[in-house]
Every structure is written in structure tokens, then in C-alpha cells.
N, C-alpha and C. Protein backbone atom coordinates (compact mmCIF):
# COMPACT_ATOMS: atom_id res chain seq x y z
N UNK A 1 12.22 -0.79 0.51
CA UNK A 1 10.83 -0.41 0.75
C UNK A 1 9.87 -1.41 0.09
N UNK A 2 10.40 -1.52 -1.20
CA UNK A 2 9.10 -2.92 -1.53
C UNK A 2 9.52 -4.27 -0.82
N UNK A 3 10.24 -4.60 -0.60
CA UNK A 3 10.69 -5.73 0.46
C UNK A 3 9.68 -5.74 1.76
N UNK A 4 9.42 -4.47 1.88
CA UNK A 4 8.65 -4.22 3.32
C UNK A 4 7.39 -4.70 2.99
N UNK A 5 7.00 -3.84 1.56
CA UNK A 5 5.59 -4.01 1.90
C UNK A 5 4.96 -5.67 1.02
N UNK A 6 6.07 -5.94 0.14
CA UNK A 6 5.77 -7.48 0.58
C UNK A 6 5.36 -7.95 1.29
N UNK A 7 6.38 -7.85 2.72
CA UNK A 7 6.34 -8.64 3.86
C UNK A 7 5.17 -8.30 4.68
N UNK A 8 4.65 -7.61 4.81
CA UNK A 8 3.28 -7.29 5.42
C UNK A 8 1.98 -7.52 4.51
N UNK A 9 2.40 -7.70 3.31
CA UNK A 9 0.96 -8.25 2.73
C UNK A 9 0.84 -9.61 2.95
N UNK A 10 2.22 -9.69 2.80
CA UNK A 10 2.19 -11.54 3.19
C UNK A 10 1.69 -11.99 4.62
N UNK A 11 2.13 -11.25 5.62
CA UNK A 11 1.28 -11.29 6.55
C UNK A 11 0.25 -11.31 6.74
N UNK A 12 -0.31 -10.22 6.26
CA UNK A 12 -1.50 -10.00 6.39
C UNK A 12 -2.82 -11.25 5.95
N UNK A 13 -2.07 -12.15 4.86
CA UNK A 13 -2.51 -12.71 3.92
C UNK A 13 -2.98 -14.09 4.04
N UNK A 14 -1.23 -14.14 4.98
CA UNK A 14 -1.10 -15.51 5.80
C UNK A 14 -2.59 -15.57 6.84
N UNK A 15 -3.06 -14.37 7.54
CA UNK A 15 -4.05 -14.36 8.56
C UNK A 15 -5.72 -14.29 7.45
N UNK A 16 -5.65 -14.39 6.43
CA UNK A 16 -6.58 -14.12 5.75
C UNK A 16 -7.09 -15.90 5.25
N UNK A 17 -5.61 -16.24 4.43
CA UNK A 17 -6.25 -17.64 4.35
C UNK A 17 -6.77 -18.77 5.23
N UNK A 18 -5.73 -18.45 6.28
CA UNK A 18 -5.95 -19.42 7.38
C UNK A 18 -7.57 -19.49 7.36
N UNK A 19 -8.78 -18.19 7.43
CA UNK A 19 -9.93 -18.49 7.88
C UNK A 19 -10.77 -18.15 6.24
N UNK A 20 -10.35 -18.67 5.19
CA UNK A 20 -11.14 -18.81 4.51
C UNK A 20 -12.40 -19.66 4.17
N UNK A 21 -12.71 -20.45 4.96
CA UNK A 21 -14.08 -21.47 4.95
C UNK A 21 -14.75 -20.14 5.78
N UNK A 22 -14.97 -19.62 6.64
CA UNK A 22 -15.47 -18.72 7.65
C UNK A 22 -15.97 -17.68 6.89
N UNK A 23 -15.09 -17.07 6.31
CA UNK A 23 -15.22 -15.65 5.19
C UNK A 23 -15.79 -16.16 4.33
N UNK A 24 -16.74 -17.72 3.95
CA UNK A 24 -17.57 -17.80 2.40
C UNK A 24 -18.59 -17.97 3.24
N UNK A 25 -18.76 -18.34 4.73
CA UNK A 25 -19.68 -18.10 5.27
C UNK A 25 -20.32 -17.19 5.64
N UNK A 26 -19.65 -16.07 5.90
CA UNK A 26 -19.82 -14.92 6.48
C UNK A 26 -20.83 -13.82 5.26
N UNK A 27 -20.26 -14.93 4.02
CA UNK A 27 -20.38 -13.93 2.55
C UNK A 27 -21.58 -14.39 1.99
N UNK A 28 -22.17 -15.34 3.08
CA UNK A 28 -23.20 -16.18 2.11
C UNK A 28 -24.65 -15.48 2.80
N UNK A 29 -24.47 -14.53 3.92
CA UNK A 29 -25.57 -14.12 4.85
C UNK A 29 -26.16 -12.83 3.69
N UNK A 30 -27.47 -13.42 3.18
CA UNK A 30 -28.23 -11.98 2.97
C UNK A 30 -28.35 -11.01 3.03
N UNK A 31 -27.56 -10.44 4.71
CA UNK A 31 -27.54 -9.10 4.51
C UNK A 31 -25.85 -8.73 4.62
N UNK A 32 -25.62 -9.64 4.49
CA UNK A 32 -23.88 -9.19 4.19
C UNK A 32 -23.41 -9.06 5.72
N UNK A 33 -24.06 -9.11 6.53
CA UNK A 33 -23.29 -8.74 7.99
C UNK A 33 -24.13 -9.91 9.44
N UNK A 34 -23.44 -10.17 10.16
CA UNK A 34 -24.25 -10.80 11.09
C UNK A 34 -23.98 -9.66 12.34
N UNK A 35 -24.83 -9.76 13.21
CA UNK A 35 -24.65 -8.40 14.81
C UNK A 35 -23.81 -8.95 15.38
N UNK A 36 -22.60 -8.38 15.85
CA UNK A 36 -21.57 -8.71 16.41
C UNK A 36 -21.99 -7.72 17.74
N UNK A 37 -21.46 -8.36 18.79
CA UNK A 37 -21.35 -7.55 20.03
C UNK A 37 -21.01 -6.18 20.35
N UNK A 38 -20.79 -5.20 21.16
CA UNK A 38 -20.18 -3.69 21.22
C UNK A 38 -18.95 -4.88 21.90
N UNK A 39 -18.63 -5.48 23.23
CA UNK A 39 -17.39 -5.98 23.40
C UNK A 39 -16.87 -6.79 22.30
N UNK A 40 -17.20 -7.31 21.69
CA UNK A 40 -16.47 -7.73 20.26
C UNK A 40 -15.75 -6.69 19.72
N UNK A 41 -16.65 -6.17 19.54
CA UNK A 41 -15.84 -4.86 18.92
C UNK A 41 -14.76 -3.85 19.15
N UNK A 42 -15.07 -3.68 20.91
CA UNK A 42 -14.02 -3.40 21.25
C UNK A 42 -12.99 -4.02 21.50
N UNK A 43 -12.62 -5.36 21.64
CA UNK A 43 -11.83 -6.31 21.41
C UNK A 43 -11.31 -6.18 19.87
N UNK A 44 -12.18 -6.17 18.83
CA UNK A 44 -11.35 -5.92 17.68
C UNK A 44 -10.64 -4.30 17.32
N UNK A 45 -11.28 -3.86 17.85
CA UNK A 45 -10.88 -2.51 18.06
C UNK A 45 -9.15 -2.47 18.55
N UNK A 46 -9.10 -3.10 20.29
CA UNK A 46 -8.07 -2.91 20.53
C UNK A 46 -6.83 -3.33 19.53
N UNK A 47 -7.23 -4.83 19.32
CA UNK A 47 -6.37 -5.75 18.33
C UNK A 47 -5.84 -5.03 17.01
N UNK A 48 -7.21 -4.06 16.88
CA UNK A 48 -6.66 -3.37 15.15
C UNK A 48 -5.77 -2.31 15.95
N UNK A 49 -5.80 -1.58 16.97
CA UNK A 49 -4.59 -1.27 16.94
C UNK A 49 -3.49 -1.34 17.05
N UNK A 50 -3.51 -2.59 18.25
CA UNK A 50 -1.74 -3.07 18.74
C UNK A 50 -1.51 -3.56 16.89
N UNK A 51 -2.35 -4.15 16.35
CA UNK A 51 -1.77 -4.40 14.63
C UNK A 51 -0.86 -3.70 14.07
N UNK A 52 -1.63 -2.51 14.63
CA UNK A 52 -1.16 -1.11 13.31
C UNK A 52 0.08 -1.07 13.97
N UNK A 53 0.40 -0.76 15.29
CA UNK A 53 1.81 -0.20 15.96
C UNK A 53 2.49 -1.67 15.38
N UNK A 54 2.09 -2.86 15.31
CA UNK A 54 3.41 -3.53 15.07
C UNK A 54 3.79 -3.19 13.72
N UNK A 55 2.68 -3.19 12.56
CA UNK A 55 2.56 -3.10 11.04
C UNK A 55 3.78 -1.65 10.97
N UNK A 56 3.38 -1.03 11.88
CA UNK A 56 4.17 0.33 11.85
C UNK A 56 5.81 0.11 12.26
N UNK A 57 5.92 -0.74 13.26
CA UNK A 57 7.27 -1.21 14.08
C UNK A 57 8.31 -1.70 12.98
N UNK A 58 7.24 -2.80 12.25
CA UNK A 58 8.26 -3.85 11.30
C UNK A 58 8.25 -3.03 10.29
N UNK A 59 7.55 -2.56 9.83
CA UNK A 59 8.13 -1.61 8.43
C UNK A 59 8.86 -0.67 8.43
N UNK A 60 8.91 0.10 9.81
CA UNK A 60 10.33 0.80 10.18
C UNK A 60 11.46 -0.19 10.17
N UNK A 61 11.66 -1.26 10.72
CA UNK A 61 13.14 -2.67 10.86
C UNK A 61 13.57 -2.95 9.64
N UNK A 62 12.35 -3.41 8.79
CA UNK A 62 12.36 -3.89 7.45
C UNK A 62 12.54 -2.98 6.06
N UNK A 63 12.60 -1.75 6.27
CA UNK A 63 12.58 -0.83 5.71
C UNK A 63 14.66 -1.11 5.12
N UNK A 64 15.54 -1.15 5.71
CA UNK A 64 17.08 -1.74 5.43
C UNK A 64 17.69 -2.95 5.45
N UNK A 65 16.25 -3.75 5.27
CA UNK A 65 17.04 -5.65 5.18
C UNK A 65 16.87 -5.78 3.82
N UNK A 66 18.49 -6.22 3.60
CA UNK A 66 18.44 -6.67 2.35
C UNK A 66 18.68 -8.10 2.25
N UNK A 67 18.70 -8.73 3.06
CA UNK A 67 18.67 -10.31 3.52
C UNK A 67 17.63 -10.95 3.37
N UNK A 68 17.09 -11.58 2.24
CA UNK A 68 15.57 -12.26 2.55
C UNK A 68 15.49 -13.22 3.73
N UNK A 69 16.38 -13.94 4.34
CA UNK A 69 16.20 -15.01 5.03
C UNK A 69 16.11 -14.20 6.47
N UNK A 70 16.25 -12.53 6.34
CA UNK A 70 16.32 -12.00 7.43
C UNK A 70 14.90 -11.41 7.51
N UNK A 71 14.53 -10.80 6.12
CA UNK A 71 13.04 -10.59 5.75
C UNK A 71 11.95 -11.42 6.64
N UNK A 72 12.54 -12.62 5.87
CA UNK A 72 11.58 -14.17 6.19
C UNK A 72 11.27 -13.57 8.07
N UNK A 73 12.35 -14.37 8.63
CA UNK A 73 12.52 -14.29 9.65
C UNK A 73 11.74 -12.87 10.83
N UNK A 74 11.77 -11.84 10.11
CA UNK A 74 11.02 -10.47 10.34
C UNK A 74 9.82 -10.61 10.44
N UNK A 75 9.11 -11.27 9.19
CA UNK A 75 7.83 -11.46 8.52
C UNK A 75 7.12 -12.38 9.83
N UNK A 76 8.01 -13.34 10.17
CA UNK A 76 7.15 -14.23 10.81
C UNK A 76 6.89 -13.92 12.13
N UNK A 77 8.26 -13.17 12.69
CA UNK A 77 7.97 -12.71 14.14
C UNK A 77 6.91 -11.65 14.12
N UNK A 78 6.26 -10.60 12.97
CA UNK A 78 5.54 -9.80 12.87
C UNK A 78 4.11 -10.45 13.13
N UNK A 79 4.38 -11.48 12.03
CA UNK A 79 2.74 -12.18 12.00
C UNK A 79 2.70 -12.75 13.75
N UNK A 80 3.56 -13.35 14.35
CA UNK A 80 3.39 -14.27 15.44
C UNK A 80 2.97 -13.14 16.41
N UNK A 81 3.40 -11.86 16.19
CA UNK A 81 3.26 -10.83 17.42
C UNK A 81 1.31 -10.51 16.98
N UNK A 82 1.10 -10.08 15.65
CA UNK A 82 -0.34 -9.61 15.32
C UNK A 82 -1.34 -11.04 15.76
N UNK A 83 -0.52 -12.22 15.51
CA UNK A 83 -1.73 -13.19 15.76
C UNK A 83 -1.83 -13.29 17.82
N UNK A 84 -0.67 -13.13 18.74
CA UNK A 84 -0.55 -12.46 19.88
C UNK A 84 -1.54 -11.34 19.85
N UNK A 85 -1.66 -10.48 19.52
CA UNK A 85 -1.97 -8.73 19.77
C UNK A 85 -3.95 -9.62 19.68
N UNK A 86 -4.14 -10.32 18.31
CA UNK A 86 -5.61 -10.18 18.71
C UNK A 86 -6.21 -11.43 19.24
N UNK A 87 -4.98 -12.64 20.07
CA UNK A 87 -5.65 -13.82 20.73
C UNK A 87 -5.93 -12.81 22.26
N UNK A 88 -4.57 -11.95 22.79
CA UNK A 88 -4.36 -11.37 23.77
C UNK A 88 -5.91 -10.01 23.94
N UNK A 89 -6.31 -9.86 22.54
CA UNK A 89 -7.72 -9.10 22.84
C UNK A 89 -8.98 -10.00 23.28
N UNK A 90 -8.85 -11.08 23.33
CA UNK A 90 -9.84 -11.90 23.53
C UNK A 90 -10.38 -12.58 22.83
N UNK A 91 -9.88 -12.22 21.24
CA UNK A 91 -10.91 -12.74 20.19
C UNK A 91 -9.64 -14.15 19.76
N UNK A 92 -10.42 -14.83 18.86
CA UNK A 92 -9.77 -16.05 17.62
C UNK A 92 -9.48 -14.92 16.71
N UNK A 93 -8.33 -15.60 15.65
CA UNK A 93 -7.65 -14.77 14.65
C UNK A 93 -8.82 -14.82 13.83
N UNK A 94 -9.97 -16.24 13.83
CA UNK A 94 -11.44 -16.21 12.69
C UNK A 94 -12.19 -14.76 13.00
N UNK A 95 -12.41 -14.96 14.23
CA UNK A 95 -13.17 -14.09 14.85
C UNK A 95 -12.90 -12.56 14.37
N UNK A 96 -11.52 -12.17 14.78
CA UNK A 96 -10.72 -10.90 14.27
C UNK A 96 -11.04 -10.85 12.79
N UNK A 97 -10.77 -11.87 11.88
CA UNK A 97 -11.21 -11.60 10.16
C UNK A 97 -12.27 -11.42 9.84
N UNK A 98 -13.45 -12.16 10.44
CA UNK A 98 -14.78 -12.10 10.72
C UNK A 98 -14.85 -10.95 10.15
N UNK A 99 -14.92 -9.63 11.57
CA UNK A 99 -15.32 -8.75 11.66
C UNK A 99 -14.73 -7.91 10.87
N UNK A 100 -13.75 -8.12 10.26
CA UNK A 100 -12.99 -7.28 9.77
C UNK A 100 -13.63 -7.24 8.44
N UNK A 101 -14.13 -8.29 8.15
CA UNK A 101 -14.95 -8.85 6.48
C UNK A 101 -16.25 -7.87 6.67
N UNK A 102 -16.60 -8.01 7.69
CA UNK A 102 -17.92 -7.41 8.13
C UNK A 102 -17.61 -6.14 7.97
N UNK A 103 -16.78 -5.76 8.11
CA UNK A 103 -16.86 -4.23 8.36
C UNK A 103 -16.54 -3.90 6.84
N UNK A 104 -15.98 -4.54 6.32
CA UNK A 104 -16.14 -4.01 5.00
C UNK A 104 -17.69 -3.43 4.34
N UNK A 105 -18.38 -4.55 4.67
CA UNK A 105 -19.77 -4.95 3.96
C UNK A 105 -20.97 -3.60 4.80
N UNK A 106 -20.13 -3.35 6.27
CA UNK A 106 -21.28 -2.55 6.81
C UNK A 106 -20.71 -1.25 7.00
N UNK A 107 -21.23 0.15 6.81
CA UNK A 107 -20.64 1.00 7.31
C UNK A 107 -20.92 1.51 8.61
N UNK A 108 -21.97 1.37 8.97
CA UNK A 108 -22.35 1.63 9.94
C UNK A 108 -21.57 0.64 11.30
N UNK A 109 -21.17 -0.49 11.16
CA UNK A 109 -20.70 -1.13 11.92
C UNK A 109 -19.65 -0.61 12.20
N UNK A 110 -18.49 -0.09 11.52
CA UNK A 110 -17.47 0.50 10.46
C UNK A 110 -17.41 2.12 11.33
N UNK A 111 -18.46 2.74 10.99
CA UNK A 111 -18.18 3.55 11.90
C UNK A 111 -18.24 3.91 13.31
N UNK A 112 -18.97 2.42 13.72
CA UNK A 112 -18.64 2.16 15.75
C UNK A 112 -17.65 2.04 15.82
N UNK A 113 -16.71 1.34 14.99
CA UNK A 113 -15.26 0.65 15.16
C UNK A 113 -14.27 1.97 15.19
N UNK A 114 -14.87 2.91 14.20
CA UNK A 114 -13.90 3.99 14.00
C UNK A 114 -14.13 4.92 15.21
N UNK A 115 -15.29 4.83 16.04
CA UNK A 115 -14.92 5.98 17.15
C UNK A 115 -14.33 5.23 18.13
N UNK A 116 -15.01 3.87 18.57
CA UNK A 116 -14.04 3.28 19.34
C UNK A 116 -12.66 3.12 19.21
N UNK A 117 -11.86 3.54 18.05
CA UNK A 117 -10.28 3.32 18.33
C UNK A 117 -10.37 4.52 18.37
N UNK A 118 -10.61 6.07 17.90
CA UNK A 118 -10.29 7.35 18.35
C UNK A 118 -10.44 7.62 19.48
């Protein structure tokens, strides 16, 4: 089980640094948020969920590898499927962190996002 959730932070993490010049930009706006589109959103919307079902998929697989090189190997097909899930929504993986930064900072944005995936 901690093997698992390693492997998904690392994921997760891997998609985090990649757009770090973007995210000091994003952090440098006054009001903490720039207006993102309603189809943006629903584009990130979809993406956060095919995420979750994979995040959910591999931590069920990974949940009995005791093989790191099998881990490894897990880890990467996970990330390659989530960075798939939100090119295949339409957005850049920047784009997807973007908003995702954003939504931290806004709630209101935050809670469009949350009825659109319910």
C-alpha cells in the first residue's frame, strides 16, 4: 500500500514539475486567478475524471507489486495514460495544471468544476 501511494504522488508530481515556469506565472496574477473558459473547464472537468478512474485502476494493480522495477514500470504507464486522458480532453498537460492551480486559489471557480463533474 505505501508502494502505491508513492507511485501516484510521483506521478502526479512528475505532471506538476514539468509546468513549473507556468505555475510562478499563474501565482504572480493579483488576483490569484485568471477567467478561464466554461469549455475549459469542462475539458478539465472531463480529464479530472478519466484521472481519478485511472488513479483508482493503478492503485487497485499496484496495491500487490512487490517488484519495484514492476512499480516503475506501472508508474509510468499510469502517468502516460493521465497525460493521454487530459491531451485526449483537449487541453495541454500546462493548461490541465493551470487550472488546477487556479482552482485552488478560487472557490468559486472550484465550485463550477464541482457541479460539472457531478
Amino acid at each position: 500500500m505505501r508502494l502505491t501511494s508513492k507511485i501516484l504522488t510521483s506521478a502526479a508530481f512528475a505532471m506538476l514539475v514539468a509546468t513549473a515556469p507556468l505555475h510562478a506565472q499563474t501565482e504572480g496574477n493579483p488576483q490569484g486567478s485568471a477567467e478561464v473558459s466554461d469549455t475549459k473547464l469542462e475539458q478539465f472537468s472531463e480529464a479530472f475524471g478519466q484521472i481519478q478512474d485511472i488513479r483508482s485502476d493503478y492503485s487497485e494493480k499496484l496495491r500487490d507489486v512487490q517488484d519495484e522495477e514492476k512499480a516503475r514500470e506501472m508508474q509510468q504507464a499510469a502517468n502516460d495514460e493521465m497525460i493521454s486522458a487530459v491531451e485526449d480532453s483537449g487541453l495541454s498537460v500546462d493548461e490541465y495544471n493551470a487550472i488546477s492551480q487556479q482552482l485552488r486559489k478560487d472557490p468559486e471557480m472550484a465550485e463550477r468544476v464541482q457541479g460539472m463533474i457531478e
